[in-house]
Protein backbone atom coordinates (compact mmCIF):
# COMPACT_ATOMS: atom_id res chain seq x y z
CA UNK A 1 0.00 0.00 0.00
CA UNK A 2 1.90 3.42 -1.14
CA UNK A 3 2.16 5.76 1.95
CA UNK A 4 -0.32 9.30 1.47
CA UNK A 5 1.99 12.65 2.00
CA UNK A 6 0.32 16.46 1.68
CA UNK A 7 2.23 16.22 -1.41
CA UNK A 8 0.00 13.14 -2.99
CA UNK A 9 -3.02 15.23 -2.20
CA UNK A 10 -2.04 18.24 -3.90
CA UNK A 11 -0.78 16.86 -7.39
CA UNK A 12 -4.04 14.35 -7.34
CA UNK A 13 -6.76 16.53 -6.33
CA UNK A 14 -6.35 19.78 -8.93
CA UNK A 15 -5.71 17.02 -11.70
CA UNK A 16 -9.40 14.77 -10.62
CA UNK A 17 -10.36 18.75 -10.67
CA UNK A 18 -9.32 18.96 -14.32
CA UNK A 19 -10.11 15.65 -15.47
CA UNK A 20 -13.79 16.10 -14.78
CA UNK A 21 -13.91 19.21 -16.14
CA UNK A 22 -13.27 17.74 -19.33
CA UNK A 23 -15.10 14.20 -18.81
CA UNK A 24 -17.84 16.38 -18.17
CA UNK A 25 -17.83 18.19 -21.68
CA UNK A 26 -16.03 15.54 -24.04
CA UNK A 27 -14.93 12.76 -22.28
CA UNK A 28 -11.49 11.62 -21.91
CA UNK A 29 -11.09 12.82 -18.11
CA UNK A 30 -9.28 9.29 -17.36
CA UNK A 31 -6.28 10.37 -19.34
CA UNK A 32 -5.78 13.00 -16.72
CA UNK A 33 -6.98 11.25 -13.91
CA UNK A 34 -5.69 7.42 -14.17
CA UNK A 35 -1.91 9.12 -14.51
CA UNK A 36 -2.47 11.37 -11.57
CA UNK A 37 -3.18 8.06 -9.24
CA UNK A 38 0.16 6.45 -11.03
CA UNK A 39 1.97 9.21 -9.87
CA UNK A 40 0.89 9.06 -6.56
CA UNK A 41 2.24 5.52 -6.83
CA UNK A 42 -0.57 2.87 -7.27
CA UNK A 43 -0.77 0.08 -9.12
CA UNK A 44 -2.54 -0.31 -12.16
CA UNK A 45 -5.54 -2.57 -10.39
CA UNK A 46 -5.44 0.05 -7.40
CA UNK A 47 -4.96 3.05 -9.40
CA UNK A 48 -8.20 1.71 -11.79
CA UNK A 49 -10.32 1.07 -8.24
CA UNK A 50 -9.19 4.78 -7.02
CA UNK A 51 -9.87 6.42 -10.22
CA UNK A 52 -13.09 4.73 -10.53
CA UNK A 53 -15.04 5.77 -7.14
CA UNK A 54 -13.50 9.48 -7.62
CA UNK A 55 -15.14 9.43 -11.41
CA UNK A 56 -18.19 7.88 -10.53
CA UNK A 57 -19.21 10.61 -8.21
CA UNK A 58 -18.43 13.60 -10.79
CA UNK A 59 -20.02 11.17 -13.15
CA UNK A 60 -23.21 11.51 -11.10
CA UNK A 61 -23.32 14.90 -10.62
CA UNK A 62 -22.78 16.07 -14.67
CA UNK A 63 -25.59 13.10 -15.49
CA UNK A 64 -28.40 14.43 -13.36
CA UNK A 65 -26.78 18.22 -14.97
CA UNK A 66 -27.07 17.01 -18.81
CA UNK A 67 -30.73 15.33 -17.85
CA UNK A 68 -32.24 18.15 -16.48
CA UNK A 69 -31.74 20.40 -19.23
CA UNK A 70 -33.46 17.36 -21.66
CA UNK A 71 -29.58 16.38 -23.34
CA UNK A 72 -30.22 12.46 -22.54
CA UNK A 73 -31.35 10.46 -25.17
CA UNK A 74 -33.37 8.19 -22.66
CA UNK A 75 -34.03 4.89 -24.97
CA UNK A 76 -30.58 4.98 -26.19
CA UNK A 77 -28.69 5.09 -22.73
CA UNK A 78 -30.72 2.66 -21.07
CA UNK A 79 -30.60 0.07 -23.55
CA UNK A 80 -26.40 1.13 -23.92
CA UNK A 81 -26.30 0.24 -20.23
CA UNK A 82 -27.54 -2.95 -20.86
CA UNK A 83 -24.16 -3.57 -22.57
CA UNK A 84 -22.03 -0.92 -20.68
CA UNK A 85 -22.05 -2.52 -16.82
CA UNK A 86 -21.74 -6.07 -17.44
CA UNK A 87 -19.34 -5.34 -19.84
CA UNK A 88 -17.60 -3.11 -17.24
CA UNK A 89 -17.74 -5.97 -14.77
CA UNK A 90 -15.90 -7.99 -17.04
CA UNK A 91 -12.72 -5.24 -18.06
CA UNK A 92 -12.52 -4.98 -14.32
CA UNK A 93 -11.79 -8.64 -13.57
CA UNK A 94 -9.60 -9.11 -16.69
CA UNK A 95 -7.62 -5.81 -14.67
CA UNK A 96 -7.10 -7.41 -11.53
CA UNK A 97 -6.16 -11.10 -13.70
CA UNK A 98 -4.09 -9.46 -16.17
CA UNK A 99 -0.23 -9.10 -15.30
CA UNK A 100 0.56 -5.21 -14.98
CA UNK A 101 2.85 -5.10 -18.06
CA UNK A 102 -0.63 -5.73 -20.35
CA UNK A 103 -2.62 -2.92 -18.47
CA UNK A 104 -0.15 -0.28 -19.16
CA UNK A 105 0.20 -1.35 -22.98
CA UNK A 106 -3.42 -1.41 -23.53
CA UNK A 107 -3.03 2.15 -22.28
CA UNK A 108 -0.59 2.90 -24.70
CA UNK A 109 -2.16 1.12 -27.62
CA UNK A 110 -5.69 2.85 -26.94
CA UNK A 111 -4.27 6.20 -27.35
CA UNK A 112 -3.43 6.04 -31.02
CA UNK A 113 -6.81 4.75 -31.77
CA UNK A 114 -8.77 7.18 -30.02
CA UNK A 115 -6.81 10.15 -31.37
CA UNK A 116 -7.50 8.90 -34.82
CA UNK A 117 -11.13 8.93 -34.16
CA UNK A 118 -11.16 12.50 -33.03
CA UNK A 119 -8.93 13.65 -35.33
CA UNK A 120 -10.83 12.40 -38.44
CA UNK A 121 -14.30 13.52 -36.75
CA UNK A 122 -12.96 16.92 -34.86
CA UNK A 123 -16.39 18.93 -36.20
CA UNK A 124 -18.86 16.28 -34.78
CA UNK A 125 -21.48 17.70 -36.92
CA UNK A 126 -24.66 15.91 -37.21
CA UNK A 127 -25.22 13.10 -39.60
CA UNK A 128 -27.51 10.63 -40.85
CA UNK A 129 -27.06 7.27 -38.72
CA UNK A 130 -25.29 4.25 -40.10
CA UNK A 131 -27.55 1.46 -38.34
CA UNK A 132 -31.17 0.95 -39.60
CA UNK A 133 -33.82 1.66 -37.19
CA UNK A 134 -34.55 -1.90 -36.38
CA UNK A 135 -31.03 -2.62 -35.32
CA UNK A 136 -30.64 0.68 -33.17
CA UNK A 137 -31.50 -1.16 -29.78
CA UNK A 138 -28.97 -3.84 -30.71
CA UNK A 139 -26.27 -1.21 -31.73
CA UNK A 140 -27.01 0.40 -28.77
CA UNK A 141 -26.18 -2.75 -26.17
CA UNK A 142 -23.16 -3.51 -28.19
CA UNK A 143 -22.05 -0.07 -27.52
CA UNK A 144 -22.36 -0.62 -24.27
CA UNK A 145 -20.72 -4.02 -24.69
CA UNK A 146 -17.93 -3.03 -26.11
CA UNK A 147 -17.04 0.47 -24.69
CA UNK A 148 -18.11 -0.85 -20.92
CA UNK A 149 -15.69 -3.56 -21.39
CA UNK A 150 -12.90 -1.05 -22.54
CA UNK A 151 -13.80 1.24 -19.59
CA UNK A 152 -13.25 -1.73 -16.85
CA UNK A 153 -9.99 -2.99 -18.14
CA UNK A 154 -8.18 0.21 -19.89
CA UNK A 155 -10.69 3.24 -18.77
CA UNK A 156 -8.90 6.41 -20.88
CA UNK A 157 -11.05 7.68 -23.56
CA UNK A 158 -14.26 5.80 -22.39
CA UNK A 159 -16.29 9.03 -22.77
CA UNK A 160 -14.63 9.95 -26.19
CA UNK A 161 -15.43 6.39 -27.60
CA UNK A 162 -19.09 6.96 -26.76
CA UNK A 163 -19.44 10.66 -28.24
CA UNK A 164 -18.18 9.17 -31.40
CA UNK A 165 -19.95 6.28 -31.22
CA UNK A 166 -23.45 8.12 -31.24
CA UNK A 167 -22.72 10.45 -33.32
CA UNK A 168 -20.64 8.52 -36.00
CA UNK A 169 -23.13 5.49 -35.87
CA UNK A 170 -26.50 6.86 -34.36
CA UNK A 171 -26.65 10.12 -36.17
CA UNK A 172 -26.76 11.84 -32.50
CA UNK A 173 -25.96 15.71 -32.50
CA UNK A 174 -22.52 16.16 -30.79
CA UNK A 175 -24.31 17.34 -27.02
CA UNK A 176 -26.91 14.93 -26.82
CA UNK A 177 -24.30 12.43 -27.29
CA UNK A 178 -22.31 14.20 -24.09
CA UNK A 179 -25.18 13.83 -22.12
CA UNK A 180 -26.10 10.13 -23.14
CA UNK A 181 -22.73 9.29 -23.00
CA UNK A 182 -22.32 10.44 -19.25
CA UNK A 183 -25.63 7.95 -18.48
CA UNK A 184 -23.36 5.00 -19.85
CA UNK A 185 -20.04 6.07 -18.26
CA UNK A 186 -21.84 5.96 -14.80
CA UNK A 187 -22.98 2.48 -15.26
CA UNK A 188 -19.52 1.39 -16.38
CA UNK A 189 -18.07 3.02 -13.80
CA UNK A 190 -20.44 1.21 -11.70
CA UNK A 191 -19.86 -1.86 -12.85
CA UNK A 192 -16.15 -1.21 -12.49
CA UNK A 193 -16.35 -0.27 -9.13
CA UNK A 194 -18.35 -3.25 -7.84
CA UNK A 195 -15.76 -5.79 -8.90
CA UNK A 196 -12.79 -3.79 -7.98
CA UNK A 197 -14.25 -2.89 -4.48
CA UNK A 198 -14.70 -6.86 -3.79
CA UNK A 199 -11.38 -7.37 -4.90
CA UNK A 200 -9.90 -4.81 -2.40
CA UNK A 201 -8.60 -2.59 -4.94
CA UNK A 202 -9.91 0.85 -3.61
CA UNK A 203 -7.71 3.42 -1.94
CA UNK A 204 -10.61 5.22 -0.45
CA UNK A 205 -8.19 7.56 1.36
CA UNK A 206 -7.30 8.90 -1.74
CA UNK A 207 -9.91 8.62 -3.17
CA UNK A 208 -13.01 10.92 -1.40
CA UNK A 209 -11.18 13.90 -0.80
CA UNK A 210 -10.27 13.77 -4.78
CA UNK A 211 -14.08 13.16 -5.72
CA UNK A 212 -14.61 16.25 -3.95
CA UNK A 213 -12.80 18.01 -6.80
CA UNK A 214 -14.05 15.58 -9.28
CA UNK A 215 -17.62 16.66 -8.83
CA UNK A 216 -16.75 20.51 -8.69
CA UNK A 217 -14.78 20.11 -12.06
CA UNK A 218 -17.41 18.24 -13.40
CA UNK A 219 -20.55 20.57 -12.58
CA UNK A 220 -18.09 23.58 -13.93
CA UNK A 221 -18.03 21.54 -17.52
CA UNK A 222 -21.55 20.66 -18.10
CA UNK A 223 -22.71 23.91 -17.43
CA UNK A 224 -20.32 25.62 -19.81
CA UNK A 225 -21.38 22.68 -22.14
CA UNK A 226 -24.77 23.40 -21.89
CA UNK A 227 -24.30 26.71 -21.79
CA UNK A 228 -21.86 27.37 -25.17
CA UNK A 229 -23.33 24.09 -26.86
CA UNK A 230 -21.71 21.44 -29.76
CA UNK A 231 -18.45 24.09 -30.78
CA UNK A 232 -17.25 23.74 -27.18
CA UNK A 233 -17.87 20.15 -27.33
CA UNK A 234 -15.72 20.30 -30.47
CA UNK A 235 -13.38 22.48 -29.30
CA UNK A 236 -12.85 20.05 -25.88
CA UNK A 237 -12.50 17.10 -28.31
CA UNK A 238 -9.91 18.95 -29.72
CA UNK A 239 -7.99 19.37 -26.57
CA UNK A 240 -8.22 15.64 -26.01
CA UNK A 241 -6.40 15.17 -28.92
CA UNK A 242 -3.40 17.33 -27.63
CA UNK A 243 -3.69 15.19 -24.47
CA UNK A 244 -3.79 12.04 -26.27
CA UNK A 245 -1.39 12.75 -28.25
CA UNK A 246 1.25 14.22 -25.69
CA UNK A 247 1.06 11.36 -23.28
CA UNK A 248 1.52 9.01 -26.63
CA UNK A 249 4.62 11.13 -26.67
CA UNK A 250 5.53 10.70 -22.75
CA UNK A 251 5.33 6.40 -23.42
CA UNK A 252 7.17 6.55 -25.88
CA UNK A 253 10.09 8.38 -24.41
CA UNK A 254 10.04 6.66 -21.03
């Protein structure tokens, strides 16, 4: 168990702070948040337990945010969770099987991939959907599926990989699919959290006070979401990218 200094508190907390400011808007807040607990010195299966009780309460708080101003597409999310916390369930255990070596490089693998994705659909604009109505609540589970089972075992770019995922398949415009995406993030997270709090792989000492800042980062993004609508969501997407593409860089150097 790493030992908790003044110091571990005040390089975690104003990064959870960040990270769900822009989990909030455009996803991605794990890339901020998941090296901030590896810096305070946890292990991959401890960091992922950590991260995933701070996220799930900012989670929370920008779902309920995004629902009361009518930016959750309802049938979509529900039938996405479905998929998402079984799925989530599953990525967890495979975290706390998997030797630590794997973790990190499906880390460092995901981050090409999800840069690409952004990169090649930075405007987000709206767009007729790929999947024909009858399949939509199938394409919806296996969503869930597949991007819960991501978000248990890797977690970075969870949020991302949904935005795109409704509005490159489902034809969603760019902030509904923030908002419906935050619905199936908490149930992944959920799911997460369940296994990896059996399995003793939650530093809650760490992790409250930082979901304190989680939650205040993340009401500060949805409402300036909400508020300046799909370009910030773009423009957030965007700065992903940078982040994506700068801790690419860091792996690759260390």
């Amino acid at each position: 168990m790493p030992s908790l200094t003044i110091w571990t508190y005040l390089i975690v907390c104003p990064l959870i702070f960040l990270a769900g400011f822009v989990d909030s808007i455009a996803g991605g807040g794990g890339l901020i948040s998941l090296p901030a607990y590896y810096l305070a010195g946890l292990p991959p299966s401890l960091a992922g337990g950590t991260n995933k009780l701070s996220a799930i309460m900012g989670t929370t708080v920008s779902t309920v945010k995004y629902a009361k101003n009518g930016y959750i597409d309802w049938q979509a999310g529900l039938l996405s969770l479905l998929g998402a916390i079984p799925g989530a369930m599953l990525g967890a255990f495979l975290l706390t099987w998997l030797p630590e070596v794997y973790v990190r490089a499906g880390v460092l693998l995901a981050l090409p991939l999800v840069a690409v994705l952004v990169l090649r659909n930075k405007d987000l604009s709206p767009r007729p959907s790929l999947v024909p109505p009858r399949f939509t609540p199938l394409a919806c589970i296996g969503i869930g599926l597949v991007v819960g089972t991501y978000d248990g075992l890797v977690g970075p770019g969870t949020g991302t990989f949904l935005i795109l995922a409704y509005v490159m398949l489902l034809g969603k415009e760019a902030l509904m699919a923030s908002g419906t995406s935050k619905l199936i993030n908490l149930g992944s997270n959920l799911g997460a959290l369940i296994t990896l709090m059996a399995t003793s792989n939650v530093l809650y000492a760490l992790a409250l006070p930082a979901a304190a800042f989680g939650i205040a980062g993340n009401l500060l993004g949805a409402s300036l979401a909400i508020k300046k609508g799909a370009p910030f969501v773009r423009l957030l997407l965007l700065v992903v990218l940078g982040l994506l593409l700068l801790k690419l860089l860091l792996d690759l150097l260390a």
